[in-house]
C-alpha atoms as a PDB file:
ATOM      1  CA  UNK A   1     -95.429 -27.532  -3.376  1.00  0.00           C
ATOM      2  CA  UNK A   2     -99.168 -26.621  -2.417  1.00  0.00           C
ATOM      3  CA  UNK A   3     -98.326 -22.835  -2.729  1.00  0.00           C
ATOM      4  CA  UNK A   4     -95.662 -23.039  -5.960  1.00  0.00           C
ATOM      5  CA  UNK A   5     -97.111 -21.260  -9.302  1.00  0.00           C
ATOM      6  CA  UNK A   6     -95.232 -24.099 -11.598  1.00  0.00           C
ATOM      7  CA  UNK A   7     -94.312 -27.495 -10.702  1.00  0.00           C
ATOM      8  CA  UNK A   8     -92.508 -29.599 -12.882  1.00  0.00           C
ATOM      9  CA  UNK A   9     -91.239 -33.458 -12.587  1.00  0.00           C
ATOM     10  CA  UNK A  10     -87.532 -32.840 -11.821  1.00  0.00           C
ATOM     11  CA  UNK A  11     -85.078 -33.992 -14.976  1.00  0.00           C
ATOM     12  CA  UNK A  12     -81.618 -33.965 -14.389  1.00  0.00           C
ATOM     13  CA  UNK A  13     -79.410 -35.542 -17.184  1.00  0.00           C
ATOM     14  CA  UNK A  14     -82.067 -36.006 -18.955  1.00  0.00           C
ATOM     15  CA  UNK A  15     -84.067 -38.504 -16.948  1.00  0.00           C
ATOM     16  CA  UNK A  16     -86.510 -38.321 -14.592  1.00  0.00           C
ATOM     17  CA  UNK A  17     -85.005 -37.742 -10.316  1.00  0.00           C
ATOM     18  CA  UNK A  18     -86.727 -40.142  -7.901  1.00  0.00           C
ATOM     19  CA  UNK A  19     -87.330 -40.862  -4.579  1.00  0.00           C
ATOM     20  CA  UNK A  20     -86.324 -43.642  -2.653  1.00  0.00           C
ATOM     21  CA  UNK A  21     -89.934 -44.861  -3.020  1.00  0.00           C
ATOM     22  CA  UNK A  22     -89.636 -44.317  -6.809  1.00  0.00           C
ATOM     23  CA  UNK A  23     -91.934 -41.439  -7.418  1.00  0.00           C
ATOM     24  CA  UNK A  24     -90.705 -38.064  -9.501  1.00  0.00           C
ATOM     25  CA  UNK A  25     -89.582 -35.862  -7.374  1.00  0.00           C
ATOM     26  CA  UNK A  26     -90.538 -32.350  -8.549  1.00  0.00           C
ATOM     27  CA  UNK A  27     -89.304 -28.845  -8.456  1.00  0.00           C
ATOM     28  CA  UNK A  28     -91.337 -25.512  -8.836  1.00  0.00           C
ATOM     29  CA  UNK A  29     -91.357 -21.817  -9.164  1.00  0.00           C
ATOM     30  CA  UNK A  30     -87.548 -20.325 -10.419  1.00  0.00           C
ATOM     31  CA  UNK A  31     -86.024 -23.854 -11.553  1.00  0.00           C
ATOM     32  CA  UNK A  32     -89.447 -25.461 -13.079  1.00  0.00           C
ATOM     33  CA  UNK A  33     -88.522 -21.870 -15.734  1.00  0.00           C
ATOM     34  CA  UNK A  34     -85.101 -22.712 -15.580  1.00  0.00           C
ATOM     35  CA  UNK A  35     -85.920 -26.203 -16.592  1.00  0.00           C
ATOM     36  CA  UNK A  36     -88.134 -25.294 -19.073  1.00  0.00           C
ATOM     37  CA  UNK A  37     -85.839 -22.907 -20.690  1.00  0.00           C
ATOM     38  CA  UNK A  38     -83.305 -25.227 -21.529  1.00  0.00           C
ATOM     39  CA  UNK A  39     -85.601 -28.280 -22.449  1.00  0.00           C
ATOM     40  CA  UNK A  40     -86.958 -25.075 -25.070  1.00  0.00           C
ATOM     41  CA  UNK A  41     -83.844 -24.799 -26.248  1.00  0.00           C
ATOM     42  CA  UNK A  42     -82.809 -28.584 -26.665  1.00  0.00           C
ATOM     43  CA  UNK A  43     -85.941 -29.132 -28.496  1.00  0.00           C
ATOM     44  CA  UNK A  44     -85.549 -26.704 -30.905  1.00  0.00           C
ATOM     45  CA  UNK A  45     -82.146 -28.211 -32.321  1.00  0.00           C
ATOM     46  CA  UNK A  46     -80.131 -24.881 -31.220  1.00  0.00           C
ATOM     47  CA  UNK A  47     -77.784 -26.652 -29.120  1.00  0.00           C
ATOM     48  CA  UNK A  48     -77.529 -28.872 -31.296  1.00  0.00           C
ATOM     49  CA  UNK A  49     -76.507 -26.613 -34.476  1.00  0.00           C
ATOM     50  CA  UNK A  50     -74.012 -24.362 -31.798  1.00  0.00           C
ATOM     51  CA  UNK A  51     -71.943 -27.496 -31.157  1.00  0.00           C
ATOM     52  CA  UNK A  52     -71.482 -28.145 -34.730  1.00  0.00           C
ATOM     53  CA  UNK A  53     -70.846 -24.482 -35.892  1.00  0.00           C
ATOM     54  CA  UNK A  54     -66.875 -23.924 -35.992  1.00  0.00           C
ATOM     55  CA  UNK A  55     -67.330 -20.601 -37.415  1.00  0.00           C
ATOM     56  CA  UNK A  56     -67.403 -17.641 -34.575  1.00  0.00           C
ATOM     57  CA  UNK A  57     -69.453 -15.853 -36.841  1.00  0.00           C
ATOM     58  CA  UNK A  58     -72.196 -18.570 -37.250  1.00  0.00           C
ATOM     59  CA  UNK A  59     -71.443 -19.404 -33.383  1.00  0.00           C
ATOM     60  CA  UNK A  60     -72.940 -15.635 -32.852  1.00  0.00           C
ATOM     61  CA  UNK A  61     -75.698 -15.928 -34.932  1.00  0.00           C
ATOM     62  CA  UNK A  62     -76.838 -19.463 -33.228  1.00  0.00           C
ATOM     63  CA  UNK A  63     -76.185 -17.340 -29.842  1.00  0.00           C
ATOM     64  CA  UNK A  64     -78.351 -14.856 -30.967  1.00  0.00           C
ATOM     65  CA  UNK A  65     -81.505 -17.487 -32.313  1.00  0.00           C
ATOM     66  CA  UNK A  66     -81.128 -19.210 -28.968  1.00  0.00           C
ATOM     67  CA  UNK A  67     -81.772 -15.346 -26.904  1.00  0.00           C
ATOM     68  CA  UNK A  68     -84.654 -14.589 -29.089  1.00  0.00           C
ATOM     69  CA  UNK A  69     -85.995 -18.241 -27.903  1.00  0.00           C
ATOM     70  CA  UNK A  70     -85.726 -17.511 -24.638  1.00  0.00           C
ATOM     71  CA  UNK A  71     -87.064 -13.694 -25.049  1.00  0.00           C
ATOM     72  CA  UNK A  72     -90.147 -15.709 -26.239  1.00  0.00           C
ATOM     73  CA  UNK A  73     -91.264 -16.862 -22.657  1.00  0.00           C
ATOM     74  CA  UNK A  74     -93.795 -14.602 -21.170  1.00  0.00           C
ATOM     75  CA  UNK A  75     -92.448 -15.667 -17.480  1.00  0.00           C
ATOM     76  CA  UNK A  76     -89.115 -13.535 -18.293  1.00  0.00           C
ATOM     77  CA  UNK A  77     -88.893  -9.974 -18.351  1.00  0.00           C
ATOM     78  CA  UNK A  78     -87.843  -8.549 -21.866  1.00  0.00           C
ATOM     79  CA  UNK A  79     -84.127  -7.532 -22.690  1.00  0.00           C
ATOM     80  CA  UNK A  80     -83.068  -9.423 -19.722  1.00  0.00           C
ATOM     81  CA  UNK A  81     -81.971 -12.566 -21.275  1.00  0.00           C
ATOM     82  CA  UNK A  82     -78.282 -12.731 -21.338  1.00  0.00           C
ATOM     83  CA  UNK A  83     -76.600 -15.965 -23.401  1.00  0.00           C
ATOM     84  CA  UNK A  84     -72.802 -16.303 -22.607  1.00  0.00           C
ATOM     85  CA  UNK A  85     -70.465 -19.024 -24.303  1.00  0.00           C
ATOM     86  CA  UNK A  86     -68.226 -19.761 -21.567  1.00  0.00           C
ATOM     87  CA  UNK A  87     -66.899 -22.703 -22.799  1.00  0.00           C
ATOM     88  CA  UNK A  88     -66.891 -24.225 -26.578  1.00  0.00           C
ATOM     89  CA  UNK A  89     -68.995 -27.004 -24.892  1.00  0.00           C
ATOM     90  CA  UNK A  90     -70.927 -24.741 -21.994  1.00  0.00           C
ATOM     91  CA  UNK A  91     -73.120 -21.872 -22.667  1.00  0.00           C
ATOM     92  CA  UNK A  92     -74.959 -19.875 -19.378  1.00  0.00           C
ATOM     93  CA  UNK A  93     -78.417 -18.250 -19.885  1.00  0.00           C
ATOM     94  CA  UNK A  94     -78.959 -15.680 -17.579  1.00  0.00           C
ATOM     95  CA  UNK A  95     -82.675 -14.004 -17.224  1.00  0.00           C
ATOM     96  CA  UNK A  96     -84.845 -12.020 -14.847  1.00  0.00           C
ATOM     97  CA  UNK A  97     -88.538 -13.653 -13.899  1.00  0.00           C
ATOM     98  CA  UNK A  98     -91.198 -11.276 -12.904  1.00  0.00           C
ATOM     99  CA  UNK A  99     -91.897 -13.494  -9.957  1.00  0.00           C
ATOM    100  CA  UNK A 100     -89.159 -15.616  -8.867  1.00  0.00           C
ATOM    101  CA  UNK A 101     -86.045 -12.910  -9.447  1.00  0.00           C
ATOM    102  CA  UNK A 102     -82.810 -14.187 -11.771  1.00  0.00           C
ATOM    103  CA  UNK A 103     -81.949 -17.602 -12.720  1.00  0.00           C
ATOM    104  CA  UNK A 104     -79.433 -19.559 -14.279  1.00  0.00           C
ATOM    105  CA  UNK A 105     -79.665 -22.435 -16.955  1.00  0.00           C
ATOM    106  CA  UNK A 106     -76.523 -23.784 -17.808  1.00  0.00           C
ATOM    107  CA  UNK A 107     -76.219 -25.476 -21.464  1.00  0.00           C
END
């Protein structure tokens, strides 16, 4: 990790990975945005408010708050952020870094 521009504890499921000697584990660079990215997003209630929306209209326009959220993040080049619904209960964010080339965040 000595050379990694971000490092962040590791959350997966929303609690904290550890080691077999029960320290964080951590994870850097690409994922630490990735990671950040979709905590962004929880946070801010979107995910939230796109479950309960029925209405594909609404749907879009919660789509559409959640990409200018991610546009936001000054790690990600601009108009790269792609938000896809694959799912009624999975959405994929899709972005380029300026550093650490595409990643994935899957909601």
């Amino acid at each position: 990790m000595r050379d990694a521009k971000y490092i962040d504890i590791l959350v997966v499921n929303g609690a904290w990975q550890l080691d077999a000697g029960g320290q964080p584990r951590y994870t850097r660079d690409r994922h630490s945005i990735g990671q950040d990215i979709k905590h962004r997003i929880m946070e801010s209630g979107l995910a939230r408010k796109l479950i309960g929306e029925r209405s594909p209209t609404l749907r879009a326009d919660v789509m559409t708050e959640i990409e200018l959220l991610v546009e936001n993040d000054e790690r990600l080049v601009p108009g790269s952020i792609v938000i896809r619904e694959e799912a009624h209960e999975r959405v994929l964010v899709t972005a380029r870094t300026y550093e650490f080339g595409d990643l994935e965040v899957t909601l």
